[in-house]
N, C-alpha and C. Protein backbone atom coordinates (compact mmCIF):
# COMPACT_ATOMS: atom_id res chain seq x y z
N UNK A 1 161.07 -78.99 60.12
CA UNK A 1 160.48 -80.11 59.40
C UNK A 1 159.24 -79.59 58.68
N UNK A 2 158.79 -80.03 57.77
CA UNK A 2 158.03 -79.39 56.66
C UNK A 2 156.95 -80.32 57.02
N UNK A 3 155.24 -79.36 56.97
CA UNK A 3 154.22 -80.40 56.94
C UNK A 3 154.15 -81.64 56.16
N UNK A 4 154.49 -81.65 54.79
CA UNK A 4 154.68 -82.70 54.16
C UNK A 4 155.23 -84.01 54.20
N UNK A 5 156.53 -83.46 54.94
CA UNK A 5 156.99 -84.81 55.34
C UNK A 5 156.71 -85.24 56.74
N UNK A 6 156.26 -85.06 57.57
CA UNK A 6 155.62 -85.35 58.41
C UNK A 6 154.82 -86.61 58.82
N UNK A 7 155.17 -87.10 59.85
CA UNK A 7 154.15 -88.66 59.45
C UNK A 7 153.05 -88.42 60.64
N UNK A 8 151.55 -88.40 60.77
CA UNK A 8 150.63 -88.11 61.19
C UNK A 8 151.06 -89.68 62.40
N UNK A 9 150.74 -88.92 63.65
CA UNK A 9 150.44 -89.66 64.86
C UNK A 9 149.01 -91.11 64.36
N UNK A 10 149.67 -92.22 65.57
CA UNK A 10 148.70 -93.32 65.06
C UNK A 10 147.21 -92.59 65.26
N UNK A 11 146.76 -91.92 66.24
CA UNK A 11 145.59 -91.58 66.42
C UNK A 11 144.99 -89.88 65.25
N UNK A 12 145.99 -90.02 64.63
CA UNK A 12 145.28 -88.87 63.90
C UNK A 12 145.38 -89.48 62.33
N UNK A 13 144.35 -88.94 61.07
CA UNK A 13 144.20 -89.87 59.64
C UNK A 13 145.25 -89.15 59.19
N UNK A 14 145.84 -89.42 57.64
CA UNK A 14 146.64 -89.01 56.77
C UNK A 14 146.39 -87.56 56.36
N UNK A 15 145.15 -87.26 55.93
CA UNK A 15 145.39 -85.84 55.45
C UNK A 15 144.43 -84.95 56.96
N UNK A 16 144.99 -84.18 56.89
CA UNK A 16 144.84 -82.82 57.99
C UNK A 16 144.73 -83.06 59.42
N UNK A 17 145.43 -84.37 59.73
CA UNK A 17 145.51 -84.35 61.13
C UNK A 17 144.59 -84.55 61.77
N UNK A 18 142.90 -85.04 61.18
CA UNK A 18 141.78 -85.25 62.22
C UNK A 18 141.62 -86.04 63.41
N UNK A 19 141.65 -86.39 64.55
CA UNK A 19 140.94 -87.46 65.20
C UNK A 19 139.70 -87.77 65.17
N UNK A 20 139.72 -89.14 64.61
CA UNK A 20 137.77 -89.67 64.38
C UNK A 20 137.83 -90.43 66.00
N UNK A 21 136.50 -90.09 65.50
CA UNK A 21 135.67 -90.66 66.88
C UNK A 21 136.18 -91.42 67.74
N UNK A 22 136.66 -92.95 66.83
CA UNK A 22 137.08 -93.85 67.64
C UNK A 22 138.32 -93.98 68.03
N UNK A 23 139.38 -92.54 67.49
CA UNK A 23 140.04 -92.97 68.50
C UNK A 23 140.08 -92.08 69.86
N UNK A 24 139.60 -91.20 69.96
CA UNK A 24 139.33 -90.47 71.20
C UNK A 24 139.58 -90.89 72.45
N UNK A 25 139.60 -92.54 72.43
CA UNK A 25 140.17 -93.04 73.86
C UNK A 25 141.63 -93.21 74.08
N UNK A 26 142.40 -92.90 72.88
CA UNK A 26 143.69 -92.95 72.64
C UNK A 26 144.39 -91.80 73.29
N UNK A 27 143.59 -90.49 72.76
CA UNK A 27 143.80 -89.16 73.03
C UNK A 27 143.80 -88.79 74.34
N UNK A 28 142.71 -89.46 75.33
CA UNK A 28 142.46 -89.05 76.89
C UNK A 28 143.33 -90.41 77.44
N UNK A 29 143.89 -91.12 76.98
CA UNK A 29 144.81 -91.98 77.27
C UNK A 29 146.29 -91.07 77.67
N UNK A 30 146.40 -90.23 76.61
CA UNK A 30 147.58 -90.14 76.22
C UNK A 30 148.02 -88.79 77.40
N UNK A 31 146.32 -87.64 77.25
CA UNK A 31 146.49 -86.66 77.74
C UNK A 31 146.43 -86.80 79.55
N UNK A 32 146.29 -88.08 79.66
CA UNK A 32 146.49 -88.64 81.01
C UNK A 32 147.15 -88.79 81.80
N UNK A 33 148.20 -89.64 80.67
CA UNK A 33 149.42 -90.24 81.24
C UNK A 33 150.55 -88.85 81.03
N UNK A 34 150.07 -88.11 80.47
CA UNK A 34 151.15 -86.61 80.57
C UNK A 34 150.92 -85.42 81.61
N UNK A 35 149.39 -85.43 82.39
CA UNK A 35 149.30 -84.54 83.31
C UNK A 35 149.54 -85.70 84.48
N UNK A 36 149.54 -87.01 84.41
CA UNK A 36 149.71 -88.10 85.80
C UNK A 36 151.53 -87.76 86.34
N UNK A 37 152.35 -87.59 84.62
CA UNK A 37 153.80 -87.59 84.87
C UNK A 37 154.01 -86.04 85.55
N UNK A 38 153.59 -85.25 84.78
CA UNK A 38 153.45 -83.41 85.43
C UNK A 38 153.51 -83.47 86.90
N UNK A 39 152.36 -84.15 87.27
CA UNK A 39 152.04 -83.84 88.65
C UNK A 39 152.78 -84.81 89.54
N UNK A 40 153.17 -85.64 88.68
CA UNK A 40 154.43 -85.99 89.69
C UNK A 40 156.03 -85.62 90.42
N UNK A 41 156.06 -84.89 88.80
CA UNK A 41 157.12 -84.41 89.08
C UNK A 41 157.21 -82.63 89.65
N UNK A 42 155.96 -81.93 89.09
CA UNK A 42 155.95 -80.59 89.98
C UNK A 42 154.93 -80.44 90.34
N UNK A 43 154.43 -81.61 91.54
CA UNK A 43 152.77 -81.67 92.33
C UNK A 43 153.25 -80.16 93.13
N UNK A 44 154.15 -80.36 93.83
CA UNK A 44 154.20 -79.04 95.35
C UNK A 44 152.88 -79.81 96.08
N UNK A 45 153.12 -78.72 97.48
CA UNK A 45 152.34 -79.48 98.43
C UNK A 45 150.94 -79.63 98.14
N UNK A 46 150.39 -80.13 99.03
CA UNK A 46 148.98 -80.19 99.02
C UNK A 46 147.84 -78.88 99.30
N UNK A 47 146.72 -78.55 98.62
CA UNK A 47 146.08 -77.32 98.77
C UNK A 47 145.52 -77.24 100.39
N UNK A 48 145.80 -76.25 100.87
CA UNK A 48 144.90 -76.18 102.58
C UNK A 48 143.95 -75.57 102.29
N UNK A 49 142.45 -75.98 102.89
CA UNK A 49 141.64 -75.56 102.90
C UNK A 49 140.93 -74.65 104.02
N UNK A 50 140.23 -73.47 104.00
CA UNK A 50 140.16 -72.79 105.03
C UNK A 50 139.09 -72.14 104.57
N UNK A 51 138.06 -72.21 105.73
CA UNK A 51 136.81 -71.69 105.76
C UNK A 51 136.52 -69.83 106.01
N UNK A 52 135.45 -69.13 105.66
CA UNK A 52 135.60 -67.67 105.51
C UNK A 52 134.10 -67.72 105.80
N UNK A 53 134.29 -66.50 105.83
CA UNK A 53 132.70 -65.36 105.91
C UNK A 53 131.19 -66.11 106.92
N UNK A 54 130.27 -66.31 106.94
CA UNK A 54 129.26 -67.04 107.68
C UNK A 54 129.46 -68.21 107.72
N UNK A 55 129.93 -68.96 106.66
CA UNK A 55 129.85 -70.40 107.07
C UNK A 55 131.47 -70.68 108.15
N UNK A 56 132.09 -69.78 108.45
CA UNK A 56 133.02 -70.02 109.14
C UNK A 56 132.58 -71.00 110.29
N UNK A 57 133.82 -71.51 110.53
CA UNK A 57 133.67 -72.72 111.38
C UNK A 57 132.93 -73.74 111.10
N UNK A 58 132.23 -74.26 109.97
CA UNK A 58 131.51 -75.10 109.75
C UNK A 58 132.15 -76.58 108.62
N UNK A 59 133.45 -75.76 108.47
CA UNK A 59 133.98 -76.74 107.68
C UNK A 59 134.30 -78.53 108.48
């Protein structure tokens, strides 16, 4: 598909693809709901945490 014909996303203007300011809540909307679906579908287990060096045992 050729830049030209291309139709620019609601959150970005007509020429060069910018996001203005206001829509920025669109963008962390969007980039949200795509790492919320990610991690649903390849979370894997949960991280274990484990204490080291001097502060050992203090966890």
């Amino acid at each position: 598909m050729s830049q030209e014909s291309r139709q620019p996303s609601p959150i970005q203007d007509a020429e060069g693809g910018h996001v203005s300011w206001d829509k920025w809540h669109l963008l962390e909307i969007e980039l949200q709901d795509r790492f919320l679906k990610e991690l649903e579908e390849n979370g894997g287990p949960p991280p274990k945490c484990e204490d080291a060096g001097w502060q050992q045992g203090k966890l």
